[in-house]
PDB file of N, CA and C in Angstrom:
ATOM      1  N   UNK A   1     184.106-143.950 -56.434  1.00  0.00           N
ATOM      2  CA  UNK A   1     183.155-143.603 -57.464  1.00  0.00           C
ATOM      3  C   UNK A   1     182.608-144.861 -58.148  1.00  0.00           C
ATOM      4  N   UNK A   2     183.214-146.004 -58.073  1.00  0.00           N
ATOM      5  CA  UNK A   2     182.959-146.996 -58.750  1.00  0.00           C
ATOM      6  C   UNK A   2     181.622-147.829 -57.729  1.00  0.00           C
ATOM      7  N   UNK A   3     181.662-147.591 -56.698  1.00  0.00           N
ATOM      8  CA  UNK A   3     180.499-148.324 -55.718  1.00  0.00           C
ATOM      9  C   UNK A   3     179.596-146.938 -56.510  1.00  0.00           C
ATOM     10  N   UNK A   4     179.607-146.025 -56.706  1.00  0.00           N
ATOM     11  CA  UNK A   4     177.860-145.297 -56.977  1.00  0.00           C
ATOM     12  C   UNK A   4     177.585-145.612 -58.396  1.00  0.00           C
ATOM     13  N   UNK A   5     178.764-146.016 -58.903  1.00  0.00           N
ATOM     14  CA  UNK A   5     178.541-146.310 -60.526  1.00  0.00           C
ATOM     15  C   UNK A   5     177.499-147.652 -60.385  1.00  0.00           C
ATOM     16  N   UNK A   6     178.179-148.671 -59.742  1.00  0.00           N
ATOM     17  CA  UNK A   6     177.551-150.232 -59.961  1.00  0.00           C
ATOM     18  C   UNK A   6     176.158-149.803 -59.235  1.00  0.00           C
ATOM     19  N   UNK A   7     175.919-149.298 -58.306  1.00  0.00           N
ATOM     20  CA  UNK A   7     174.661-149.315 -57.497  1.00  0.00           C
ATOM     21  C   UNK A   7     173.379-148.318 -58.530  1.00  0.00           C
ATOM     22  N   UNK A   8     174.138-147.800 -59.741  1.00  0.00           N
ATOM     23  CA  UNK A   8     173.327-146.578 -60.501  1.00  0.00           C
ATOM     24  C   UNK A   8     172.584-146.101 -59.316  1.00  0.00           C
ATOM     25  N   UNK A   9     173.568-145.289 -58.648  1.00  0.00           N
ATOM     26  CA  UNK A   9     172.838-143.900 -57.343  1.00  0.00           C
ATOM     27  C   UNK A   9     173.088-142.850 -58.649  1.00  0.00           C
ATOM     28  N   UNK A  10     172.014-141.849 -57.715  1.00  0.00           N
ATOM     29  CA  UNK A  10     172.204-140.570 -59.038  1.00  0.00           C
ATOM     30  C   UNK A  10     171.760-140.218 -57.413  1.00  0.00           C
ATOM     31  N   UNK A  11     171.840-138.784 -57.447  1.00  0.00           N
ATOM     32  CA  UNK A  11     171.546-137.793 -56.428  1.00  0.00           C
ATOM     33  C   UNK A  11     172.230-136.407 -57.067  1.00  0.00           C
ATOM     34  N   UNK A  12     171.172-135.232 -56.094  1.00  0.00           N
ATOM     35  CA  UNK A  12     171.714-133.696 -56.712  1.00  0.00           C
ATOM     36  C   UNK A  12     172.113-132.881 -55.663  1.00  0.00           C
ATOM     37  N   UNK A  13     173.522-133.560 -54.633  1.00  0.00           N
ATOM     38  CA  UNK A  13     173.555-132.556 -53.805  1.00  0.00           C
ATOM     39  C   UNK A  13     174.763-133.412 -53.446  1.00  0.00           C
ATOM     40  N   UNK A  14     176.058-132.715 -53.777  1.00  0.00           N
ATOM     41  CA  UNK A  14     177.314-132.980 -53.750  1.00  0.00           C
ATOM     42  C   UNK A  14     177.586-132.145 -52.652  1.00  0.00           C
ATOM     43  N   UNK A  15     178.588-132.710 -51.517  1.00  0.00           N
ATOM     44  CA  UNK A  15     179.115-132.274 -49.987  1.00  0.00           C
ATOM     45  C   UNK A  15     180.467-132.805 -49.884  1.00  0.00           C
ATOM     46  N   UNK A  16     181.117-131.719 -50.086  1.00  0.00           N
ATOM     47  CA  UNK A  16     182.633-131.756 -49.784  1.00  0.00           C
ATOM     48  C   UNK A  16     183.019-131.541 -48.272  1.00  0.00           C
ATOM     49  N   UNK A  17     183.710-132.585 -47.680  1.00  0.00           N
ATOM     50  CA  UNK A  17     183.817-132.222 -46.538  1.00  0.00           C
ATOM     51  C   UNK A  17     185.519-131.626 -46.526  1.00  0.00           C
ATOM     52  N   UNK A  18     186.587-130.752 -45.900  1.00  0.00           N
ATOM     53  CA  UNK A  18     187.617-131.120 -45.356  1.00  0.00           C
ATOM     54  C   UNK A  18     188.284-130.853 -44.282  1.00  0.00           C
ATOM     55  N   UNK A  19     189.127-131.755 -43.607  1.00  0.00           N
ATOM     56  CA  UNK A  19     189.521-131.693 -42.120  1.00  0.00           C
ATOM     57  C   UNK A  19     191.105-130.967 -43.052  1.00  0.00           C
ATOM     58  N   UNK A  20     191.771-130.296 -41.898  1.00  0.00           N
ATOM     59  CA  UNK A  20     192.647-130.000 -42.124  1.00  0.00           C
ATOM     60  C   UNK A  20     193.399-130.265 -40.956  1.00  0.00           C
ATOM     61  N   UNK A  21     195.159-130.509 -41.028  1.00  0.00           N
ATOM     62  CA  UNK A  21     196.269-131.097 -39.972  1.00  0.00           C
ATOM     63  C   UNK A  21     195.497-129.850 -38.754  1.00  0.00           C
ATOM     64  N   UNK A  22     195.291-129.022 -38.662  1.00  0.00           N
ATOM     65  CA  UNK A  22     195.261-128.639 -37.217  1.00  0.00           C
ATOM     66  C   UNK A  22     194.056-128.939 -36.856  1.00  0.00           C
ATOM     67  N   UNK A  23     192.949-129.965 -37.411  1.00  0.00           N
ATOM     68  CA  UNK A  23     191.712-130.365 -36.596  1.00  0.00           C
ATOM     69  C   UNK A  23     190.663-129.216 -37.062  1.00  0.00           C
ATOM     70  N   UNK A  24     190.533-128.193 -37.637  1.00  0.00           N
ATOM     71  CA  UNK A  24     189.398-128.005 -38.441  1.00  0.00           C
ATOM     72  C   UNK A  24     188.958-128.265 -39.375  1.00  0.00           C
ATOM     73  N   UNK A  25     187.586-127.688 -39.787  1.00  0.00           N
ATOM     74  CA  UNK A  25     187.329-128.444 -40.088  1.00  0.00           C
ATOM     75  C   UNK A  25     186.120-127.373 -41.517  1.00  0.00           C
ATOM     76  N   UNK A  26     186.038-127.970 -42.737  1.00  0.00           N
ATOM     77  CA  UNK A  26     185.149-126.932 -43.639  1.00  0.00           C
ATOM     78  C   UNK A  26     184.164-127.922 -44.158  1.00  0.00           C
ATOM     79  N   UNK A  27     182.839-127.793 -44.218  1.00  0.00           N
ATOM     80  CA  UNK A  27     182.045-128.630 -45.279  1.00  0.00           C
ATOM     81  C   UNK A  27     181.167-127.481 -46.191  1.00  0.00           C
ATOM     82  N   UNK A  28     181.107-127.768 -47.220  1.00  0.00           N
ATOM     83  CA  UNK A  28     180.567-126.991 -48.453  1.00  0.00           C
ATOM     84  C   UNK A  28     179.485-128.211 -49.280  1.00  0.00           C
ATOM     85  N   UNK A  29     178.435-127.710 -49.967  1.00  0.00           N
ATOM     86  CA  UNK A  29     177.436-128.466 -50.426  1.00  0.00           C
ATOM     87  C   UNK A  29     177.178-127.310 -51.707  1.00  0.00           C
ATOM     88  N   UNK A  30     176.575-128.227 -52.405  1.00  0.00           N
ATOM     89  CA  UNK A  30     175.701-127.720 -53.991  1.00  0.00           C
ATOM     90  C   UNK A  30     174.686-128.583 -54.281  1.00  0.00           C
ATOM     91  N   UNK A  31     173.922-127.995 -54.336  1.00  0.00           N
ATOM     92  CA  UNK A  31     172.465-129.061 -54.664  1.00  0.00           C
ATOM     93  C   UNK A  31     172.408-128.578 -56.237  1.00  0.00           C
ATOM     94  N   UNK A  32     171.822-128.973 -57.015  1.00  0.00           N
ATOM     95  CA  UNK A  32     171.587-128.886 -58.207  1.00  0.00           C
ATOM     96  C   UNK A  32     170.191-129.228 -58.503  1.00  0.00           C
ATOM     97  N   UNK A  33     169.839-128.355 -59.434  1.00  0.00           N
ATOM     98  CA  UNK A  33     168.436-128.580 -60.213  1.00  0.00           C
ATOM     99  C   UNK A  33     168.238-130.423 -61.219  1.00  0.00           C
ATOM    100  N   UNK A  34     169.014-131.167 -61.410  1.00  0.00           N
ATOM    101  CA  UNK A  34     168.993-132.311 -61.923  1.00  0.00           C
ATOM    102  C   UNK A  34     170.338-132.900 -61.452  1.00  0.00           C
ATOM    103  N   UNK A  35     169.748-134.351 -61.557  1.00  0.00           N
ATOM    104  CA  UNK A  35     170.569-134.954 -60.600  1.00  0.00           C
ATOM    105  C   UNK A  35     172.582-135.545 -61.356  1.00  0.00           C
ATOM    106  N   UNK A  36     173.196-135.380 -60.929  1.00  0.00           N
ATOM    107  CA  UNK A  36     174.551-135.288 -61.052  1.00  0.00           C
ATOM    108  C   UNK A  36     174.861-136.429 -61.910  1.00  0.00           C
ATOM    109  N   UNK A  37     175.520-136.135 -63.023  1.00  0.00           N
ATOM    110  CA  UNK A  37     175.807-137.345 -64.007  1.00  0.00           C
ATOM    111  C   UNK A  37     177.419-137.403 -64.208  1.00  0.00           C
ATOM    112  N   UNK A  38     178.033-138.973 -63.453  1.00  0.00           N
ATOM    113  CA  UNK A  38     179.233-138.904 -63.932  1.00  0.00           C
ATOM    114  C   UNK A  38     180.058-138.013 -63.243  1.00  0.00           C
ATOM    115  N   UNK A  39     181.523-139.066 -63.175  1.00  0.00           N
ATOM    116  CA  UNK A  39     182.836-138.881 -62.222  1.00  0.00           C
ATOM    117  C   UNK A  39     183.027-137.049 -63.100  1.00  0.00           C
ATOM    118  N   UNK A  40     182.975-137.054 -64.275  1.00  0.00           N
ATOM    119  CA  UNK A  40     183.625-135.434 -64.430  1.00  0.00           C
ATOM    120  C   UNK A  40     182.412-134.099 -63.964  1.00  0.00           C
ATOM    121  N   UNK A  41     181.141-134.845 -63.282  1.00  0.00           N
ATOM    122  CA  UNK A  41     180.696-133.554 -63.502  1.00  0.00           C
ATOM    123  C   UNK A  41     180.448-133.345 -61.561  1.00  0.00           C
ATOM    124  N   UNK A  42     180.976-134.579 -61.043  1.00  0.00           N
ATOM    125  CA  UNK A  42     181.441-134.527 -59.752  1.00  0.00           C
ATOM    126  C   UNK A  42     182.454-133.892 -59.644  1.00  0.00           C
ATOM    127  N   UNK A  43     183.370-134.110 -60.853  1.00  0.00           N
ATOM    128  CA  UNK A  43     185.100-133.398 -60.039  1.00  0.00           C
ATOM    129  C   UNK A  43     184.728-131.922 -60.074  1.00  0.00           C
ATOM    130  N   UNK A  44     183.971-131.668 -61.284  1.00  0.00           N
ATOM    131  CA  UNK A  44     183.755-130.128 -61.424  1.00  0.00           C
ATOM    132  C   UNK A  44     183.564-128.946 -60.781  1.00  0.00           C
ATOM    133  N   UNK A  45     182.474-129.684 -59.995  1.00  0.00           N
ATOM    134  CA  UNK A  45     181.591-129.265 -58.884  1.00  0.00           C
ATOM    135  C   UNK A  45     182.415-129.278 -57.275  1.00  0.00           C
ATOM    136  N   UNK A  46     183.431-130.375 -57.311  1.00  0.00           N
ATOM    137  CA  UNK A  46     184.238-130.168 -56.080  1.00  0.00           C
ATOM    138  C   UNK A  46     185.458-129.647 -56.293  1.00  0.00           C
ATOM    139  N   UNK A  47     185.897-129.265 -57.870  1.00  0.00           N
ATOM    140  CA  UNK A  47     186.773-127.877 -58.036  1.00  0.00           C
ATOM    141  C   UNK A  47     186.208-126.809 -57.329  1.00  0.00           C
ATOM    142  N   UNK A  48     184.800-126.661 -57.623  1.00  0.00           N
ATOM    143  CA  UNK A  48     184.091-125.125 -57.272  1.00  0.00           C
ATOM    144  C   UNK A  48     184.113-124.880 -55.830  1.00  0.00           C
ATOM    145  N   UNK A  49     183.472-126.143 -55.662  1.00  0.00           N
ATOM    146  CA  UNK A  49     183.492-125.986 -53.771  1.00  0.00           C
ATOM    147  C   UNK A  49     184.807-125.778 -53.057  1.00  0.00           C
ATOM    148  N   UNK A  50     185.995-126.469 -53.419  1.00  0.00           N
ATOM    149  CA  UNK A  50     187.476-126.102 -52.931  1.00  0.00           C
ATOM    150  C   UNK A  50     188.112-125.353 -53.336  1.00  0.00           C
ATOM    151  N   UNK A  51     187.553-124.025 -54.490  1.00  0.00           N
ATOM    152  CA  UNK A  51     188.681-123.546 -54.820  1.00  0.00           C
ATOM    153  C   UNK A  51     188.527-122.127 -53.832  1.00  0.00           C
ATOM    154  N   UNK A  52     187.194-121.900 -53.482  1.00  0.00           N
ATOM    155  CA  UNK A  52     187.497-120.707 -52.324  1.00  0.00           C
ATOM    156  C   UNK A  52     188.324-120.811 -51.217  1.00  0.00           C
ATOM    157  N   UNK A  53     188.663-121.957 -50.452  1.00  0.00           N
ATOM    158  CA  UNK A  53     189.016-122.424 -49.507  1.00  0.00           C
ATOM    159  C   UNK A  53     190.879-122.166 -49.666  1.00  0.00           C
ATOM    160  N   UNK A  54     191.083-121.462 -48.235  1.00  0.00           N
ATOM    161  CA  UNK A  54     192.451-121.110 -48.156  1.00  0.00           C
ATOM    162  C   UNK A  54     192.857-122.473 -47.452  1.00  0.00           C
ATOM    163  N   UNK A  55     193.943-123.182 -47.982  1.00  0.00           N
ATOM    164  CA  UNK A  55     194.401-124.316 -46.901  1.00  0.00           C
ATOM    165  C   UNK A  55     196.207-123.970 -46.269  1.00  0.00           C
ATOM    166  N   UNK A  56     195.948-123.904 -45.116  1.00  0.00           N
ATOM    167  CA  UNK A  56     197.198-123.361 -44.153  1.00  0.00           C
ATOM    168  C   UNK A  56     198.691-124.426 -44.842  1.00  0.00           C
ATOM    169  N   UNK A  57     199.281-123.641 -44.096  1.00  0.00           N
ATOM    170  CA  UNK A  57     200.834-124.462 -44.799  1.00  0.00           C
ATOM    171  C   UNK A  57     200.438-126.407 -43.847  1.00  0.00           C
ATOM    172  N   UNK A  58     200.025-126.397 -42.907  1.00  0.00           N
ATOM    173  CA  UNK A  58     200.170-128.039 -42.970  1.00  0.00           C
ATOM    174  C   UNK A  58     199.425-128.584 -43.541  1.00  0.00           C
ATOM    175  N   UNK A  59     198.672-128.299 -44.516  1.00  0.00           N
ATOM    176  CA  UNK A  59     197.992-129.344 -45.043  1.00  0.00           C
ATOM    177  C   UNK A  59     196.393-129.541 -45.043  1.00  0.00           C
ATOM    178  N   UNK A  60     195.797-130.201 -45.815  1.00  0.00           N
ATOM    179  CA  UNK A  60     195.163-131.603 -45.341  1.00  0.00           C
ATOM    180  C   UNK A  60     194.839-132.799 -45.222  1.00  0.00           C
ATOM    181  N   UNK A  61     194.015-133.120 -43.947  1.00  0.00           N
ATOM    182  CA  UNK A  61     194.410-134.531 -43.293  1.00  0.00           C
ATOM    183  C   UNK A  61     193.231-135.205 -44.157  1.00  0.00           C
ATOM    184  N   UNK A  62     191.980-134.794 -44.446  1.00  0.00           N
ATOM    185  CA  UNK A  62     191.147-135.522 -45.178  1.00  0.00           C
ATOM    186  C   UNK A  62     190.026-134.807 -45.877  1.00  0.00           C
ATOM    187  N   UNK A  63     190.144-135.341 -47.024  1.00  0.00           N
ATOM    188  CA  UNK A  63     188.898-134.925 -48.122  1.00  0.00           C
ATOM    189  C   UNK A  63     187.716-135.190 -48.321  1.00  0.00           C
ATOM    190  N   UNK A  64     186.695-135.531 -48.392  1.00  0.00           N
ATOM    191  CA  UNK A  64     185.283-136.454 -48.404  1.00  0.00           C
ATOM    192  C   UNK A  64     184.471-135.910 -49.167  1.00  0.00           C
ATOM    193  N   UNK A  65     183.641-136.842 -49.735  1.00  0.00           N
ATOM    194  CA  UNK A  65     182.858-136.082 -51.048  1.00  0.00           C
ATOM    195  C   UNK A  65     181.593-136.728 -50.226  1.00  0.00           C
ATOM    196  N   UNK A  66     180.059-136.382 -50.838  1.00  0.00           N
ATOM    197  CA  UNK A  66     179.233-137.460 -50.530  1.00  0.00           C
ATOM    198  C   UNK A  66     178.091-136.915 -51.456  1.00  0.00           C
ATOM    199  N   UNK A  67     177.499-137.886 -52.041  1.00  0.00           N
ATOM    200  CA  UNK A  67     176.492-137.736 -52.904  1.00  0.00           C
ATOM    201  C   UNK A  67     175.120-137.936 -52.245  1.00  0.00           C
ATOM    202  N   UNK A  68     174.537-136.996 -52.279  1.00  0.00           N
ATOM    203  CA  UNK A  68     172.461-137.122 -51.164  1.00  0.00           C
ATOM    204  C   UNK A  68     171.390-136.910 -52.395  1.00  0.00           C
ATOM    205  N   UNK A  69     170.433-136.711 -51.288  1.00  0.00           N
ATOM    206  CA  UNK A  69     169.479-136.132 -52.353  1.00  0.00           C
ATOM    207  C   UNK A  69     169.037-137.092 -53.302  1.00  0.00           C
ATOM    208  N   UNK A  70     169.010-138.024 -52.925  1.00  0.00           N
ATOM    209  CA  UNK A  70     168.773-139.275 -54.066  1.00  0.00           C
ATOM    210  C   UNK A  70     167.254-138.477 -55.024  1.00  0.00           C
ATOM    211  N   UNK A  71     167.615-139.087 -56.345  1.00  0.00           N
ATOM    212  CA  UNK A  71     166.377-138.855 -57.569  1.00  0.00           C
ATOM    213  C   UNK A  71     165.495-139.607 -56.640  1.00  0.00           C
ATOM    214  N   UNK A  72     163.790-139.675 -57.421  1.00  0.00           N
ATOM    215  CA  UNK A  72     162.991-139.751 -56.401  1.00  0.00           C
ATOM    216  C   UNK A  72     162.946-141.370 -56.799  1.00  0.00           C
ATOM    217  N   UNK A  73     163.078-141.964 -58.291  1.00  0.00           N
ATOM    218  CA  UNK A  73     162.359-143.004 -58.677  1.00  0.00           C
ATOM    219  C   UNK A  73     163.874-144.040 -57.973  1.00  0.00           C
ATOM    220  N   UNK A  74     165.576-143.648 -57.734  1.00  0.00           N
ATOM    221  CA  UNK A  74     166.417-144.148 -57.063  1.00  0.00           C
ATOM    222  C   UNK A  74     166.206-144.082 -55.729  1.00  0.00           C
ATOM    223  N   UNK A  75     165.292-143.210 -54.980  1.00  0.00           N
ATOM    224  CA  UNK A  75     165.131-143.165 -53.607  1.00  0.00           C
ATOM    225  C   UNK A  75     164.052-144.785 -53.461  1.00  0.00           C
ATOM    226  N   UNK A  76     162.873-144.839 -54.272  1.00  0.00           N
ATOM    227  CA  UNK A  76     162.171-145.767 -53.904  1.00  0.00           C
ATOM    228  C   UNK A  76     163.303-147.441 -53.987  1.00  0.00           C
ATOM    229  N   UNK A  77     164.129-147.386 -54.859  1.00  0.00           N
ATOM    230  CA  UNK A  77     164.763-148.728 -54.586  1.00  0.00           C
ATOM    231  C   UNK A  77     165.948-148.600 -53.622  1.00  0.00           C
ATOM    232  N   UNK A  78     166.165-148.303 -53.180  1.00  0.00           N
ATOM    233  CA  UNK A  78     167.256-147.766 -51.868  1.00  0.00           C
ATOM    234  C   UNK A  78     166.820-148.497 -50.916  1.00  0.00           C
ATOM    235  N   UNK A  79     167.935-149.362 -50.330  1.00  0.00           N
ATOM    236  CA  UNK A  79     167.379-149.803 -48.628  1.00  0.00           C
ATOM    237  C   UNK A  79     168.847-149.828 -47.775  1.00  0.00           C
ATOM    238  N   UNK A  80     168.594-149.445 -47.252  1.00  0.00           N
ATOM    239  CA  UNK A  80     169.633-149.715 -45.901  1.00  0.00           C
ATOM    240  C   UNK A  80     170.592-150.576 -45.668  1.00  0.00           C
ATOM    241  N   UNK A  81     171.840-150.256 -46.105  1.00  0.00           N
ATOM    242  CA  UNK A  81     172.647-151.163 -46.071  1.00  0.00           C
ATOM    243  C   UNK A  81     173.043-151.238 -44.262  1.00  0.00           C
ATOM    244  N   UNK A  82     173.994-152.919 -44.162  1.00  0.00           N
ATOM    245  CA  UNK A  82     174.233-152.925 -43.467  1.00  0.00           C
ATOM    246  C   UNK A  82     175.457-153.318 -43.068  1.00  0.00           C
ATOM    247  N   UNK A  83     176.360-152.958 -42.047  1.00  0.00           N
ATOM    248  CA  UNK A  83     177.851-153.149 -42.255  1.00  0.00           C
ATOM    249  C   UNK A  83     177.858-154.265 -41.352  1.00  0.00           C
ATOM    250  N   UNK A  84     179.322-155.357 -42.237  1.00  0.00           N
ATOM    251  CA  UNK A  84     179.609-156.199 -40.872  1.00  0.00           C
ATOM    252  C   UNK A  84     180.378-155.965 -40.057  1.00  0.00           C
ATOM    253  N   UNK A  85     180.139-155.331 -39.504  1.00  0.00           N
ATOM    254  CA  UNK A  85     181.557-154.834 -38.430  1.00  0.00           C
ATOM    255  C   UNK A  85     181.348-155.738 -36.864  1.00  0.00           C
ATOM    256  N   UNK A  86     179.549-156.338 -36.975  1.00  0.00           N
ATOM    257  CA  UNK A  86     179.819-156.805 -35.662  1.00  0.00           C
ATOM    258  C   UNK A  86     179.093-158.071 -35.553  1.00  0.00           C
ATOM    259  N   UNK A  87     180.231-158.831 -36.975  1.00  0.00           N
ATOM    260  CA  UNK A  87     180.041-160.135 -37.602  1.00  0.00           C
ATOM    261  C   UNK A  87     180.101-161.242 -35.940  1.00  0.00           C
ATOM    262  N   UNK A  88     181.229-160.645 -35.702  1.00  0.00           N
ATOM    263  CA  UNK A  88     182.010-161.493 -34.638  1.00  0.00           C
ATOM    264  C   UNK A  88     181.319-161.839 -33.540  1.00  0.00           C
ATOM    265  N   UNK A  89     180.270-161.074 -32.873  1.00  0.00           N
ATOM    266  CA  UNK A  89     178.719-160.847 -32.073  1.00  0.00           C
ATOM    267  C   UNK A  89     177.666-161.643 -31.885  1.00  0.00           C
ATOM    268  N   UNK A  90     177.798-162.386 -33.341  1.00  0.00           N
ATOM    269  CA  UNK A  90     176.615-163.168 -33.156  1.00  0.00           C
ATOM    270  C   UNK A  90     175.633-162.280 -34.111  1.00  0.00           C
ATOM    271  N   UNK A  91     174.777-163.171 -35.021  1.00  0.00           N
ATOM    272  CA  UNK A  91     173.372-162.596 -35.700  1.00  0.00           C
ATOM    273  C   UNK A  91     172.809-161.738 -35.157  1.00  0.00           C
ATOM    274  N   UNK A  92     172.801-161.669 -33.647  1.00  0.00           N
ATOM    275  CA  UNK A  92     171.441-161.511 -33.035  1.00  0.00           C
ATOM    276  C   UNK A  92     171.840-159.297 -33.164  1.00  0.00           C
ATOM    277  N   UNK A  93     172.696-159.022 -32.705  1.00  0.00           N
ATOM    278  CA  UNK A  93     173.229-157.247 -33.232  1.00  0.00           C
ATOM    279  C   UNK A  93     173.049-157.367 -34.682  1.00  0.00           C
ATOM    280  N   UNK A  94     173.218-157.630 -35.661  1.00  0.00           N
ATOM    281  CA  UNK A  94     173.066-157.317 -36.835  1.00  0.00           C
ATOM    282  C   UNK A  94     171.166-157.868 -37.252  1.00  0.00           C
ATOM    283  N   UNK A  95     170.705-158.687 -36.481  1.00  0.00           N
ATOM    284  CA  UNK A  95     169.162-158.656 -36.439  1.00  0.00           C
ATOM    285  C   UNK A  95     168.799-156.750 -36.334  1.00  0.00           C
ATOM    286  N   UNK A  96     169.059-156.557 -34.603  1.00  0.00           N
ATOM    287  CA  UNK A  96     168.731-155.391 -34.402  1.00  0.00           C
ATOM    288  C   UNK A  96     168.858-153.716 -35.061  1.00  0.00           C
ATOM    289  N   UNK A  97     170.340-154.180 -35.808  1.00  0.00           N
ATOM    290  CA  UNK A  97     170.628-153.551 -36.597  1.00  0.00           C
ATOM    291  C   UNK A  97     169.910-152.978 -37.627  1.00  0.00           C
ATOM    292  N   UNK A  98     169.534-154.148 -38.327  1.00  0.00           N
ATOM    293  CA  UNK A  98     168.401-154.184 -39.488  1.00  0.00           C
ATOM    294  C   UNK A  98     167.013-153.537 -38.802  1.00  0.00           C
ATOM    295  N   UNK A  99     166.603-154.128 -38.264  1.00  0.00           N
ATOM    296  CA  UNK A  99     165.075-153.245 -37.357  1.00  0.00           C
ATOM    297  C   UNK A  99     164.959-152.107 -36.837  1.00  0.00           C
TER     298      UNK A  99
END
């Protein structure tokens, strides 16, 4: 939560994903009429989305939230990040990357 804080992302469409130990799998979404303010009104909203959800006695293996829908005037400063994962490669993949 702290990377969407520093970047001031706002978006209105919270997506809970979760895998569960036997490999399925549930995703749930809420879009909202204005865009989502703040870690408590995220947790809120992914109370709502998980509390229908029956989870079997093993568990689950993973949770995921994701914030979309960017506001329109945060969509125009938005660009494409890019990961280094294929630092080691040489410039020339992370050129292509970017393009």
């Amino acid at each position: 939560m702290g990377f969407i804080r520093r970047l001031h992302f706002t978006g209105k469409t919270l997506t809970l994903k979760v895998k569960f130990a036997n490999f399925r799998q549930i995703t749930r979404s809420r879009t909202l009429d204005h865009p989502i303010q703040g870690v408590s009104e995220i947790m809120s909203w992914t109370r709502y989305l998980f509390a229908p959800m029956e989870i079997p006695s093993q568990g689950v293996r993973l949770l995921g939230l994701t914030i979309s829908n960017a506001c329109e005037e945060e969509a125009q400063k938005m660009r494409q990040l890019v990961l280094p994962f294929f630092a080691e490669l040489g410039d020339n993949i992370s050129r292509q990357l970017r393009d």
